[in-house]
N, C-alpha and C. Protein backbone atom coordinates (compact mmCIF):
# COMPACT_ATOMS: atom_id res chain seq x y z
N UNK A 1 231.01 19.56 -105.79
CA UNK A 1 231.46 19.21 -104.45
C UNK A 1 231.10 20.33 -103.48
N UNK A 2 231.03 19.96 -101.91
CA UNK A 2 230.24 20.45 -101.00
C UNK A 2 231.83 20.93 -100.15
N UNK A 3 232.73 21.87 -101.14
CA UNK A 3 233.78 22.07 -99.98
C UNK A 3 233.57 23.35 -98.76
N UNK A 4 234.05 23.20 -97.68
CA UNK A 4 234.18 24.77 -96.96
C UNK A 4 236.17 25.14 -97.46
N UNK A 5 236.85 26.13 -97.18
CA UNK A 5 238.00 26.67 -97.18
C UNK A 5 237.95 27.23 -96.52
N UNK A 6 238.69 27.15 -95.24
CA UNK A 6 239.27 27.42 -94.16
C UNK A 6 240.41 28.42 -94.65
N UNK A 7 240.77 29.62 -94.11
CA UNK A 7 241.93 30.46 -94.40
C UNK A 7 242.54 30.78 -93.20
N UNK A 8 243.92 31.10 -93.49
CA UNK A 8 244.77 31.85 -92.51
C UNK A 8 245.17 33.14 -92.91
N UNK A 9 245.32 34.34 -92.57
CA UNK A 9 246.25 34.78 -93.10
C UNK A 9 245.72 35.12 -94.66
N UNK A 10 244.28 34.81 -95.21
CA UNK A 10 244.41 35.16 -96.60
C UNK A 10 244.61 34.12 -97.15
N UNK A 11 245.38 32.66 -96.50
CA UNK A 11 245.86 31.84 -97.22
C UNK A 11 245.04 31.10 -97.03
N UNK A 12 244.42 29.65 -98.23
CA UNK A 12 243.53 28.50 -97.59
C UNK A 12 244.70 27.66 -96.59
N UNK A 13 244.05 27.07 -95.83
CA UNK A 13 244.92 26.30 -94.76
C UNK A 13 244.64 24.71 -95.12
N UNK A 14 242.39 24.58 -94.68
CA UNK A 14 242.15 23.71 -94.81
C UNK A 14 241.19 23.53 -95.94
N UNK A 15 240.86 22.48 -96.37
CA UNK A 15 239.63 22.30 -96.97
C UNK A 15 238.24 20.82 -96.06
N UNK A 16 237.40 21.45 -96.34
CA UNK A 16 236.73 20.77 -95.34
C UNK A 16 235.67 20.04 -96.73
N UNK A 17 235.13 18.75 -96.45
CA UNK A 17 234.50 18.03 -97.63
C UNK A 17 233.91 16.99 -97.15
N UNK A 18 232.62 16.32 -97.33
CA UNK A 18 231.38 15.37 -97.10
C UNK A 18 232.29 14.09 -97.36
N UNK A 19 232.06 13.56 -96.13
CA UNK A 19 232.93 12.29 -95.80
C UNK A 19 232.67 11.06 -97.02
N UNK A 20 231.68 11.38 -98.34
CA UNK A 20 231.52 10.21 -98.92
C UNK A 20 232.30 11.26 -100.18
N UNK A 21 232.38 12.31 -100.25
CA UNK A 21 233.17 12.99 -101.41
C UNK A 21 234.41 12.63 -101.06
N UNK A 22 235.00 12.63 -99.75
CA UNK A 22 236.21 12.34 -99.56
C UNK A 22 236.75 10.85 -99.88
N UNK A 23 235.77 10.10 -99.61
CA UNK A 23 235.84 8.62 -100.31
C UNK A 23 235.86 8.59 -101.17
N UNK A 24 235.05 9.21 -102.22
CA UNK A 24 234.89 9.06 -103.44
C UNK A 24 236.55 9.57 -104.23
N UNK A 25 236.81 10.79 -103.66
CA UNK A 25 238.43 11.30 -103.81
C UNK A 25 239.72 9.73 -104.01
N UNK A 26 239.55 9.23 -102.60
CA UNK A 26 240.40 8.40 -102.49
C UNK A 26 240.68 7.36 -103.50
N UNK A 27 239.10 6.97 -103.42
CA UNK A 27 238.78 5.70 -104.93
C UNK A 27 239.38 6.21 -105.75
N UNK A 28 239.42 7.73 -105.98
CA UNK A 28 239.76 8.03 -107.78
C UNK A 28 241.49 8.02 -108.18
N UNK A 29 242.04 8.23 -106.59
CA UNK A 29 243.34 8.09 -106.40
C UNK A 29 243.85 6.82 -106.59
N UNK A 30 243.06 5.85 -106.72
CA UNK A 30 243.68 4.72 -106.64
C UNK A 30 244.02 4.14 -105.19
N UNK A 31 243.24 5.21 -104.01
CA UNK A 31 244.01 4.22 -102.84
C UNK A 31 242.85 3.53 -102.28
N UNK A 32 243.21 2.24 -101.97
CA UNK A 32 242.26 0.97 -101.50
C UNK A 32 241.49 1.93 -100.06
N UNK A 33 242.58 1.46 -99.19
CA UNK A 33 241.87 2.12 -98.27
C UNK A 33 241.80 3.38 -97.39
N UNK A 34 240.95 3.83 -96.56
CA UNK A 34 240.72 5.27 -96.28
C UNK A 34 240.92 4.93 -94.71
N UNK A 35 241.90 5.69 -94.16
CA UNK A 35 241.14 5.67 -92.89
C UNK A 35 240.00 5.70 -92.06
N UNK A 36 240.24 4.96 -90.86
CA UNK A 36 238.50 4.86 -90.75
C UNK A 36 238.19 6.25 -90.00
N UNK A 37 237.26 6.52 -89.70
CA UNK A 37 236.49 8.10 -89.34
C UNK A 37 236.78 7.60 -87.71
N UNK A 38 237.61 8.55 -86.88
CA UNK A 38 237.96 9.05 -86.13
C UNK A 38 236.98 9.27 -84.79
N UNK A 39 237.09 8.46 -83.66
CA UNK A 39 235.94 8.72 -82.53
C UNK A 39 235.78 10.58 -82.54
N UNK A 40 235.27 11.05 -82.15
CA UNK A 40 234.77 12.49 -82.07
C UNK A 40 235.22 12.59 -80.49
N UNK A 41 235.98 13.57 -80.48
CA UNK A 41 236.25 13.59 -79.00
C UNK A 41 235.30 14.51 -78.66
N UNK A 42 235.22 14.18 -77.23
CA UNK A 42 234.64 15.36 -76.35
C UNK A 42 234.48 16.66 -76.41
N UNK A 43 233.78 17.93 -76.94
CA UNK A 43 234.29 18.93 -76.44
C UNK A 43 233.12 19.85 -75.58
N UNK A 44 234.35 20.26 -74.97
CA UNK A 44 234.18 21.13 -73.90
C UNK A 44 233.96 22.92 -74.25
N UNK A 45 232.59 23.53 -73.81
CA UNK A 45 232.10 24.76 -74.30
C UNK A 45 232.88 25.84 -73.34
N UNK A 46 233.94 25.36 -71.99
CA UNK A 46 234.52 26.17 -71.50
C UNK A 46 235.88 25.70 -71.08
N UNK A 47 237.26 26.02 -70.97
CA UNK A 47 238.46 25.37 -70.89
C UNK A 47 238.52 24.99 -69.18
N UNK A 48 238.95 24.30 -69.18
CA UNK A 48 239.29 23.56 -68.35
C UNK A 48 240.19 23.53 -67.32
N UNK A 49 241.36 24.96 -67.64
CA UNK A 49 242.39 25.48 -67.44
C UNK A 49 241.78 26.64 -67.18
N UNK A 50 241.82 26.98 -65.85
CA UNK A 50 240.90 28.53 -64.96
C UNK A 50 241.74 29.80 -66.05
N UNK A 51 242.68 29.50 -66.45
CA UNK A 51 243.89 30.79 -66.65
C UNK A 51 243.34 30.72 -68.59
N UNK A 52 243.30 29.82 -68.97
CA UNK A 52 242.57 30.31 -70.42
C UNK A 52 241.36 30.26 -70.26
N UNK A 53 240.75 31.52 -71.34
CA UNK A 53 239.56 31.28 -71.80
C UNK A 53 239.22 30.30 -72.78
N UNK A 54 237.65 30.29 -72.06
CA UNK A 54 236.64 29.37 -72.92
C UNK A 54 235.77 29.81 -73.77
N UNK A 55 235.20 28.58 -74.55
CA UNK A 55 234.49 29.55 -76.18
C UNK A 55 233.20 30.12 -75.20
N UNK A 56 232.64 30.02 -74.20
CA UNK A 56 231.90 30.97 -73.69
C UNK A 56 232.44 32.55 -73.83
N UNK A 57 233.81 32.89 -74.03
CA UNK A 57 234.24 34.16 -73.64
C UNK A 57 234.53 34.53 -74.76
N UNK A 58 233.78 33.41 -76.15
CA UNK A 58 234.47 34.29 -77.44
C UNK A 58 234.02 35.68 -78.05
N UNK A 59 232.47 35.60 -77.44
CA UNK A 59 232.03 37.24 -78.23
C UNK A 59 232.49 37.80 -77.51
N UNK A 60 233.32 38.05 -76.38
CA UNK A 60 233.93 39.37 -75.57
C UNK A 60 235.53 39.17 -75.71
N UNK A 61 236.13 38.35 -76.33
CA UNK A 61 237.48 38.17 -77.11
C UNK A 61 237.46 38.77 -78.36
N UNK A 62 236.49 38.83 -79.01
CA UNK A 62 236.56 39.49 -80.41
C UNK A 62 235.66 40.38 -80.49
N UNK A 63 234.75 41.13 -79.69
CA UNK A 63 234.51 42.57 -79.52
C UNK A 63 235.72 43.15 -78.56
N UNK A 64 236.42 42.56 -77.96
CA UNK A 64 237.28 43.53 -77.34
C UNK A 64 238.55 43.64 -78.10
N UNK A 65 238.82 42.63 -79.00
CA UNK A 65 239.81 43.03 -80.18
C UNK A 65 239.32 43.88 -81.50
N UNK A 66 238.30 44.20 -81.17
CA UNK A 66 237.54 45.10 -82.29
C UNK A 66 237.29 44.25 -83.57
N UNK A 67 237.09 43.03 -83.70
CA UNK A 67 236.96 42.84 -84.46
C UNK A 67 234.95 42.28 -85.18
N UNK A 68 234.39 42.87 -86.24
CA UNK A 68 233.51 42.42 -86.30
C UNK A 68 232.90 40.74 -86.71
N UNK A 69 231.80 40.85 -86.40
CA UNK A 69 231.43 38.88 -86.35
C UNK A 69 231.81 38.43 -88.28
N UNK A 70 231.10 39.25 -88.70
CA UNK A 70 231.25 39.42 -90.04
C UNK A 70 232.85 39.10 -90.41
N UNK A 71 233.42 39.84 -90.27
CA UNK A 71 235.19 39.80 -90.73
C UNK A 71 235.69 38.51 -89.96
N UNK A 72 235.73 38.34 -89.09
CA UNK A 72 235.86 37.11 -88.63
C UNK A 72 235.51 35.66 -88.47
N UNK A 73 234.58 35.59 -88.89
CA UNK A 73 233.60 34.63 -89.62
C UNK A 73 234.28 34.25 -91.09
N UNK A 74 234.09 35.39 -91.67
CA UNK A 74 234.75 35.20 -93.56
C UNK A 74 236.20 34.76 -93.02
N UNK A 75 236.98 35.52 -92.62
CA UNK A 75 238.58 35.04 -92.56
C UNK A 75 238.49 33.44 -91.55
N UNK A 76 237.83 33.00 -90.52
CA UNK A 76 238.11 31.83 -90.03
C UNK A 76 237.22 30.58 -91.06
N UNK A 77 236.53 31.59 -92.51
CA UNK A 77 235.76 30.31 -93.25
C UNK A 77 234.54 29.91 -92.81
N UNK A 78 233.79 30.51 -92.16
CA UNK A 78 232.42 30.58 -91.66
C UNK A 78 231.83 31.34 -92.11
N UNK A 79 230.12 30.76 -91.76
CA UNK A 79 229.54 32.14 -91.94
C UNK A 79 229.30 32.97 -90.64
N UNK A 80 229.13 34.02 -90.37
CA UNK A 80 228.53 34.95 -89.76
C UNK A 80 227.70 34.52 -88.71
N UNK A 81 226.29 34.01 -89.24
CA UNK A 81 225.82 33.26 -88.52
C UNK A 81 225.81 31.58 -87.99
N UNK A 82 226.61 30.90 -88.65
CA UNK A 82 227.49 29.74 -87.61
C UNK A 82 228.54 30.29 -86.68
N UNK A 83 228.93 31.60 -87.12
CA UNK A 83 229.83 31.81 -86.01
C UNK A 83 229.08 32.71 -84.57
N UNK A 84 227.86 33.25 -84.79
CA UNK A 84 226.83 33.92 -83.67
C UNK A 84 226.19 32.07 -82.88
N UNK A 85 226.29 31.99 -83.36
CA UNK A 85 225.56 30.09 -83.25
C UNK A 85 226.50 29.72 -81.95
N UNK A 86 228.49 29.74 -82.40
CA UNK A 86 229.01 29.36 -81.84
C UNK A 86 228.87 30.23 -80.29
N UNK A 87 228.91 31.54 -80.85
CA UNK A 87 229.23 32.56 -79.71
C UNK A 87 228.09 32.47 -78.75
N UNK A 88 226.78 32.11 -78.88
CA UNK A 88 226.32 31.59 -78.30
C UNK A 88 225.54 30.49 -77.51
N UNK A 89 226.30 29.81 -78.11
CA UNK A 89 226.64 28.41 -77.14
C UNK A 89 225.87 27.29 -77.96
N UNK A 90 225.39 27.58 -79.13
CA UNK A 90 223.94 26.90 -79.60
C UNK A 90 224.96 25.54 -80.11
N UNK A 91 225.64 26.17 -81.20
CA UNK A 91 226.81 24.97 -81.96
C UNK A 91 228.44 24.80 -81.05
N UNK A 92 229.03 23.81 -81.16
CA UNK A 92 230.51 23.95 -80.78
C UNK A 92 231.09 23.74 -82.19
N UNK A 93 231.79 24.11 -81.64
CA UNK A 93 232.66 24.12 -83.09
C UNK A 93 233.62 23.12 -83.19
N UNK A 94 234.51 22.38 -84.16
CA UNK A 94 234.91 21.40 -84.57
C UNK A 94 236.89 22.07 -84.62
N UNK A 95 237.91 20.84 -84.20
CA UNK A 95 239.21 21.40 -83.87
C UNK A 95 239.80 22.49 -84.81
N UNK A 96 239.13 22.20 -86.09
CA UNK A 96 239.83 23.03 -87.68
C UNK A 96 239.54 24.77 -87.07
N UNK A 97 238.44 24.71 -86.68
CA UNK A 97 237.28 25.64 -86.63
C UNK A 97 237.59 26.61 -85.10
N UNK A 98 238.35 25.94 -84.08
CA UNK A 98 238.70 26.35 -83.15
C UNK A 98 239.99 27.22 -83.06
N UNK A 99 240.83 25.87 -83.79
CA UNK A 99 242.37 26.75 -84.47
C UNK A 99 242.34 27.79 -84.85
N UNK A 100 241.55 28.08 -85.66
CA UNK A 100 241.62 29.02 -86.49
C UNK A 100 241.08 30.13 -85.84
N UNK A 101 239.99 29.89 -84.86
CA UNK A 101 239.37 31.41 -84.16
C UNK A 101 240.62 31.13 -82.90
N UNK A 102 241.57 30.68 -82.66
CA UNK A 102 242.68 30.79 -82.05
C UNK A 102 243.67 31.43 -82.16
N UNK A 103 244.15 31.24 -83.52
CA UNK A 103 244.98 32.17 -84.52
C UNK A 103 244.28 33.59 -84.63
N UNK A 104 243.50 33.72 -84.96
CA UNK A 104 242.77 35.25 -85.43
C UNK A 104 242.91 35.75 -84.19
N UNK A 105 242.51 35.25 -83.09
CA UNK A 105 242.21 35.93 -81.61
C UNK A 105 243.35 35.75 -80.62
N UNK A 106 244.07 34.89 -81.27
CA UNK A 106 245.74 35.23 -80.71
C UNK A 106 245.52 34.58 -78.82
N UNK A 107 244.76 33.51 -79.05
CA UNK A 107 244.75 32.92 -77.86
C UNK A 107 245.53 31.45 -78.02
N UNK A 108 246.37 31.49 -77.87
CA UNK A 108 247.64 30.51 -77.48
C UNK A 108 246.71 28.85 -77.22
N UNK A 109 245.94 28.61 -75.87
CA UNK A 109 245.35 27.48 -75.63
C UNK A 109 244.80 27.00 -75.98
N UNK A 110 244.26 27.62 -77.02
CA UNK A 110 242.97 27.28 -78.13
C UNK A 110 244.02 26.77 -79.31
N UNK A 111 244.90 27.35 -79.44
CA UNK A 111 245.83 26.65 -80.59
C UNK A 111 246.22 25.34 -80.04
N UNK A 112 246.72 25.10 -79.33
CA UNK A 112 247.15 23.83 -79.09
C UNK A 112 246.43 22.74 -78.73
N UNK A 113 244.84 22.59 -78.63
CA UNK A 113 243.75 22.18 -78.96
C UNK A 113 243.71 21.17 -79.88
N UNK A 114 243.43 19.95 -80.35
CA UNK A 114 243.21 19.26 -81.19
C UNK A 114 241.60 18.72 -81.01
């Protein structure tokens, strides 16, 4: 299986898994049916709210918390370079993926994000 693990804290939070492994999961559970896959909302590469920051401002949120791309990347469950990707604007990142560089970076608006 093709999982990612998402951590908090050291702890796994999420597990992330290929939408036909996750089917395949369900079948083995015995449950008929799966929810269906979820419209993809919108997202937005800068907040919307003048008073929080946007993932434009994440490499200067986490160089100014000292923290390196490397360490932060491994603890939010990324790599390194998906997370330089994000920081510069190439990929957005997905709600699991936001939370979590929310939590680490202790930005409140980004947590409450779905």
């Amino acid at each position: 299986m093709d999982i990612q693990i998402i951590t908090r804290e050291g702890e796994p939070e999420y597990a992330v898994l290929p939408w036909a492994q996750y089917q395949a999961l369900l079948k083995a559970a015995g449950i008929k049916e799966a929810p269906s896959s979820p419209a993809p909302a919108p997202l937005a590469a800068t907040s919307q709210d003048p008073t929080l920051p946007g993932l434009d401002q994440l490499r200067s949120l986490r160089e100014g918390k000292g923290i390196a791309i490397e360490a932060l990347a491994r603890t939010v469950g990324i790599s390194p370079s998906y997370l330089a990707m994000i920081e510069s604007g190439e990929r957005l990142p997905d709600a699991a993926i936001r939370r979590s560089l929310a939590w680490e970076l202790t930005v409140p608006g980004w947590r409450d994000e779905s």
